[in-house]
C-alpha atoms as a PDB file:
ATOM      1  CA  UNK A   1      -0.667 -72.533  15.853  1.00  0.00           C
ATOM      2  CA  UNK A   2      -3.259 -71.325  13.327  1.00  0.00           C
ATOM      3  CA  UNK A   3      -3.363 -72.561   9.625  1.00  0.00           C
ATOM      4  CA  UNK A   4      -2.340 -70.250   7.220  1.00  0.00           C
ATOM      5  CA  UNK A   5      -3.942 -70.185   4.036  1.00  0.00           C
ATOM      6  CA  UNK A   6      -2.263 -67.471   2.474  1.00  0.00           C
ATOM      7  CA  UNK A   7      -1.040 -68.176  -1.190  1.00  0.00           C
ATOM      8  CA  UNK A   8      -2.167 -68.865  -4.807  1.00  0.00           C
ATOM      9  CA  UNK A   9      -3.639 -72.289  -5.238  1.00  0.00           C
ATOM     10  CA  UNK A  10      -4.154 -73.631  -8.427  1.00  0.00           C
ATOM     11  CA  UNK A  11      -7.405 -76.207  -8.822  1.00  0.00           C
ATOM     12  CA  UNK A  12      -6.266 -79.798  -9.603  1.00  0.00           C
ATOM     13  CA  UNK A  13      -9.016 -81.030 -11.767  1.00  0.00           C
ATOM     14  CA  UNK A  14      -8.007 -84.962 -11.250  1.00  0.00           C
ATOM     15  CA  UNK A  15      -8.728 -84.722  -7.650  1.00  0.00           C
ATOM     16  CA  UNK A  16     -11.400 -82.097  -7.463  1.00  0.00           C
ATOM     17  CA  UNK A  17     -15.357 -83.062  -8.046  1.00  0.00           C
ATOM     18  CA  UNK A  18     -15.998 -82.853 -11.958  1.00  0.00           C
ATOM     19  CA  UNK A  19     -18.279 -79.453 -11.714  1.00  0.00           C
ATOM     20  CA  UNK A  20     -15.677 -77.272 -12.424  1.00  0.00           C
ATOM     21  CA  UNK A  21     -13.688 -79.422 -14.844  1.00  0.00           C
ATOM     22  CA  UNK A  22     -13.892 -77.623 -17.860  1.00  0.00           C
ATOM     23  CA  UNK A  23     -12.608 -74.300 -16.146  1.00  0.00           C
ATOM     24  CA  UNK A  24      -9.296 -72.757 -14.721  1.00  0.00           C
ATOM     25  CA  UNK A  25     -10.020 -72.298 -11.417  1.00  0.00           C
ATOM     26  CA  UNK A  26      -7.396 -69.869  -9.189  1.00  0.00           C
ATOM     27  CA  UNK A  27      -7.726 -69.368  -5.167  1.00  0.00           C
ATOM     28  CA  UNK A  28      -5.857 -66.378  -4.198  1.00  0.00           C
ATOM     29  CA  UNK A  29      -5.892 -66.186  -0.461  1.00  0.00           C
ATOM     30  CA  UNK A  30      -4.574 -63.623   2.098  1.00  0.00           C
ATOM     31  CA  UNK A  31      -4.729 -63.976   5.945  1.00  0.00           C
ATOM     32  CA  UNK A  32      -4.094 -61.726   8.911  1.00  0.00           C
ATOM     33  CA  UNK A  33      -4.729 -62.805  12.479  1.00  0.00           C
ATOM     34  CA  UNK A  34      -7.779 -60.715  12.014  1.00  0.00           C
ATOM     35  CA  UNK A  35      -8.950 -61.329   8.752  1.00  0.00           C
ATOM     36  CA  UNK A  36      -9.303 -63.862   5.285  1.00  0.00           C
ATOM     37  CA  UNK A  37      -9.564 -62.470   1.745  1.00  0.00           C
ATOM     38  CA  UNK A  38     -10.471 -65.282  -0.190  1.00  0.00           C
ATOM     39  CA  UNK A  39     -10.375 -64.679  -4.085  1.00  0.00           C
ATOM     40  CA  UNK A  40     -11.387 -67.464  -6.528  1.00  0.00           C
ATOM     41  CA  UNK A  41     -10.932 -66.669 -10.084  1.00  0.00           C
ATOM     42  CA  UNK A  42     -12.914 -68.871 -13.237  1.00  0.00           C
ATOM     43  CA  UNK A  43     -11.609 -68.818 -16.513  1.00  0.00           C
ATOM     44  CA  UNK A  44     -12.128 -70.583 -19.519  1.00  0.00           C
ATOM     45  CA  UNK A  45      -8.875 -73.214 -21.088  1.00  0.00           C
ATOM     46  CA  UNK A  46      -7.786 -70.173 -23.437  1.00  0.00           C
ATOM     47  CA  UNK A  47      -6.935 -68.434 -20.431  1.00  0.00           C
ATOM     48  CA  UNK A  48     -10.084 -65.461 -20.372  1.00  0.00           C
ATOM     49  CA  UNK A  49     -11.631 -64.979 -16.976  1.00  0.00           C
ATOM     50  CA  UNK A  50     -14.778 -65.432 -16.903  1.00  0.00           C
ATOM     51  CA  UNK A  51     -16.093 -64.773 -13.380  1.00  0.00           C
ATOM     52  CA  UNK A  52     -14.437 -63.863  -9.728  1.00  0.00           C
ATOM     53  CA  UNK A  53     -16.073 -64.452  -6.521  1.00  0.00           C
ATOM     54  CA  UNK A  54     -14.712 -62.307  -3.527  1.00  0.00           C
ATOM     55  CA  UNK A  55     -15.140 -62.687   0.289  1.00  0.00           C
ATOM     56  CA  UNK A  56     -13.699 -61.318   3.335  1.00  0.00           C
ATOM     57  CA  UNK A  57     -14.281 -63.025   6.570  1.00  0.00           C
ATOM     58  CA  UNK A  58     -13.181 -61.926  10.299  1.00  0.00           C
ATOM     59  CA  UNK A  59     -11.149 -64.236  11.945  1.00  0.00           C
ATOM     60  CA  UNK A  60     -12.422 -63.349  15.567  1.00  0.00           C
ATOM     61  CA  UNK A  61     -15.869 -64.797  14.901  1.00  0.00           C
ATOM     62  CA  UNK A  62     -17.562 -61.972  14.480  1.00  0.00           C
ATOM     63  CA  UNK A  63     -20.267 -61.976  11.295  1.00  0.00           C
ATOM     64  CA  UNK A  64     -19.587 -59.436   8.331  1.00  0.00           C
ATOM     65  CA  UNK A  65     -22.436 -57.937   6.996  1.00  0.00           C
ATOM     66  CA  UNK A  66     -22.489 -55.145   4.172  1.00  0.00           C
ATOM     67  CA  UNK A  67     -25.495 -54.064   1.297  1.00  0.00           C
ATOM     68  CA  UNK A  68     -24.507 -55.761  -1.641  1.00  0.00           C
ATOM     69  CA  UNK A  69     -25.927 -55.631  -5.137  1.00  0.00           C
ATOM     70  CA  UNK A  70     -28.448 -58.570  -4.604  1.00  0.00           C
ATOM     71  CA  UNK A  71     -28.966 -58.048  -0.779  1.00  0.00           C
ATOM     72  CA  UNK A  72     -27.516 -57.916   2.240  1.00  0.00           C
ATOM     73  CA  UNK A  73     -24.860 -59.955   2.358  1.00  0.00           C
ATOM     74  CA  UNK A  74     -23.279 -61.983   5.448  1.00  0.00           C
ATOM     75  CA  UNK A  75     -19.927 -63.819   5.804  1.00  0.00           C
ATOM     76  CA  UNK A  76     -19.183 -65.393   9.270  1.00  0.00           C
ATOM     77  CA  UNK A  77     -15.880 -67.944   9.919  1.00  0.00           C
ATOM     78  CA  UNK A  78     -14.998 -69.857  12.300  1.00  0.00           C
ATOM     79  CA  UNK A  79     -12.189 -72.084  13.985  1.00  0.00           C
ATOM     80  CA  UNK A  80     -11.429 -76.223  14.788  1.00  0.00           C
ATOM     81  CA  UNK A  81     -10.437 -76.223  18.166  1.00  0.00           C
ATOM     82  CA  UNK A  82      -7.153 -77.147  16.886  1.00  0.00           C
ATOM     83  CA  UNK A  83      -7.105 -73.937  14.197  1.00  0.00           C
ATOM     84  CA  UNK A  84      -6.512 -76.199  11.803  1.00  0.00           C
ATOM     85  CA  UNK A  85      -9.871 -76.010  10.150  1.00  0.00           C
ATOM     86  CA  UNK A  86     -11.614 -73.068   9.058  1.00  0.00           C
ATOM     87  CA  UNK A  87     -15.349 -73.121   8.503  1.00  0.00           C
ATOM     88  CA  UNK A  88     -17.272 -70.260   6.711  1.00  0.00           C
ATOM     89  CA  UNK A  89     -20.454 -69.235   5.342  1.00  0.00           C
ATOM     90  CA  UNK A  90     -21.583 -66.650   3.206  1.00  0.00           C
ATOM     91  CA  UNK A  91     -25.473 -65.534   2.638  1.00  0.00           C
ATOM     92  CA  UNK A  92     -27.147 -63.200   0.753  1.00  0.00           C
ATOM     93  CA  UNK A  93     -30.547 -62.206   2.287  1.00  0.00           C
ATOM     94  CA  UNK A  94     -32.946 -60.743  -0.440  1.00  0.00           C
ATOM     95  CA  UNK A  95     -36.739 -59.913   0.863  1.00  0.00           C
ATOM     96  CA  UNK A  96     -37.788 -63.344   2.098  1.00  0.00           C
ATOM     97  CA  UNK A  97     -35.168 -65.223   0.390  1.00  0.00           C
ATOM     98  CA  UNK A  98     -31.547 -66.316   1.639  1.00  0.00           C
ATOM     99  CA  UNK A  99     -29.141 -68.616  -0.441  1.00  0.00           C
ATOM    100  CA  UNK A 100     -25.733 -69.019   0.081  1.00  0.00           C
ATOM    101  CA  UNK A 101     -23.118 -71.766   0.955  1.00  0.00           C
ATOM    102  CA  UNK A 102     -21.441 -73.343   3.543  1.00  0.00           C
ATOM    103  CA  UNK A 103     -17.060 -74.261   2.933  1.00  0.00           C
ATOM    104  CA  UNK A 104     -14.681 -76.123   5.142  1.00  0.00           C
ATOM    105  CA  UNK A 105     -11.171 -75.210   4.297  1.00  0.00           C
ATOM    106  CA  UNK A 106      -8.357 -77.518   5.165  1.00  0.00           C
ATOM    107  CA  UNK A 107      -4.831 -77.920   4.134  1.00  0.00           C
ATOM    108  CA  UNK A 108      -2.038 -81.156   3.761  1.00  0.00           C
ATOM    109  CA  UNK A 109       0.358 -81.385   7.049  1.00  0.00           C
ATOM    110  CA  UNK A 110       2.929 -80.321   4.463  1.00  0.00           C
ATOM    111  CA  UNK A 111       1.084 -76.848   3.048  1.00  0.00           C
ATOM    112  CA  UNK A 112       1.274 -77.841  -0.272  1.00  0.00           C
ATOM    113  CA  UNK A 113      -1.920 -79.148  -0.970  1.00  0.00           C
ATOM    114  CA  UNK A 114      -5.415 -76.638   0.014  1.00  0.00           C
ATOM    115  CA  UNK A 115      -9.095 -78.900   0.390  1.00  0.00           C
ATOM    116  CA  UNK A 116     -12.226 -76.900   0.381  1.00  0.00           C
ATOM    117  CA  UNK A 117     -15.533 -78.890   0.750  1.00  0.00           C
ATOM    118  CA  UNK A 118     -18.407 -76.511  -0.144  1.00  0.00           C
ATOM    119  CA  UNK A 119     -22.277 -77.131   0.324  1.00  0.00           C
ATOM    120  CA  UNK A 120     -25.056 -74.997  -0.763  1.00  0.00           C
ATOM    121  CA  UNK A 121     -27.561 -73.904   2.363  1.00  0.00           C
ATOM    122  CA  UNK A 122     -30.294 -75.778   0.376  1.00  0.00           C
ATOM    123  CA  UNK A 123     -29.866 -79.318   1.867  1.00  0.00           C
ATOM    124  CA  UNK A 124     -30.885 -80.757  -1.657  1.00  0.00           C
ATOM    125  CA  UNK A 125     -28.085 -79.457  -3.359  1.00  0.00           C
ATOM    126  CA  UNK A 126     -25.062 -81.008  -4.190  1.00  0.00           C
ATOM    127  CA  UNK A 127     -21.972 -80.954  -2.409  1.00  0.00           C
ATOM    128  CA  UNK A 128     -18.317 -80.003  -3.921  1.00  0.00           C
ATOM    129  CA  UNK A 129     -14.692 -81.383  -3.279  1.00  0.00           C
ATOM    130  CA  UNK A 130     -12.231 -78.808  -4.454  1.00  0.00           C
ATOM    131  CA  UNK A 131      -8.618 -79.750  -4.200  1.00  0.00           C
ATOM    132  CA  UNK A 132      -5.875 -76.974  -4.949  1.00  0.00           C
ATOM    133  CA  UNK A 133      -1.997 -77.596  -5.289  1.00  0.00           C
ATOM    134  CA  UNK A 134      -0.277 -74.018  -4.207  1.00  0.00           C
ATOM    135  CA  UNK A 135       1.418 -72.265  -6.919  1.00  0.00           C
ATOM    136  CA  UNK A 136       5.406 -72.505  -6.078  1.00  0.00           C
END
């Protein structure tokens, strides 16, 4: 069977890499068997959002690509064999210039507990853990 994502996951800053410490971070996820909205959600510890970062990805492996405000912007996902693992990337191609990221989402045998890993295209950047407990 294929790994459902769907939920609200709630960052655990004890396990997670230390970037996003000082934030609230919330990963609101919905999944068909033919598509991923994936929502995360900053805000500051008072409780104001500060930013929200949206992407839709098909889940038959075809690429999305739309005109966004910066460029044109790609999203592609794709399977484990086992459909355990979902792998995406998201670009945003501006003139001569692409930057975007790279995110392997993966979730605890007992669906509590949501890992993304997420590396930036550029191979010098750094790469984050983010672990998220789902909100009961």
């Amino acid at each position: 069977t294929t790994a459902d994502f769907s939920g609200v996951w709630i960052l655990d800053t004890l396990k997670s890499d230390n970037f996003y410490k000082d934030f609230d971070v919330k990963c609101t996820i919905t999944q068909t068997p033919k598509l991923i909205t994936i929502i995360k959600t900053f805000s500051d510890k008072s409780g104001a959002e500060l930013a929200s970062h949206h992407n839709e990805y098909n889940l038959d492996g075809k690429e999305a690509s739309r005109q966004g405000e910066n460029g044109i912007e790609k999203d592609l996902a794709s399977w484990s064999a086992d459909k355990k693992i979902l792998n995406t990337k998201s670009t945003v191609t501006n003139g001569p210039d692409e930057y975007g990221s790279t995110s392997i989402y993966s979730m605890s045998d007992n669906g509590k507990v949501l890992t993304i890993q997420t590396a930036d295209i550029n191979p010098l950047a750094p790469k984050l853990k983010l672990v998220f407990n789902k909100k009961q």
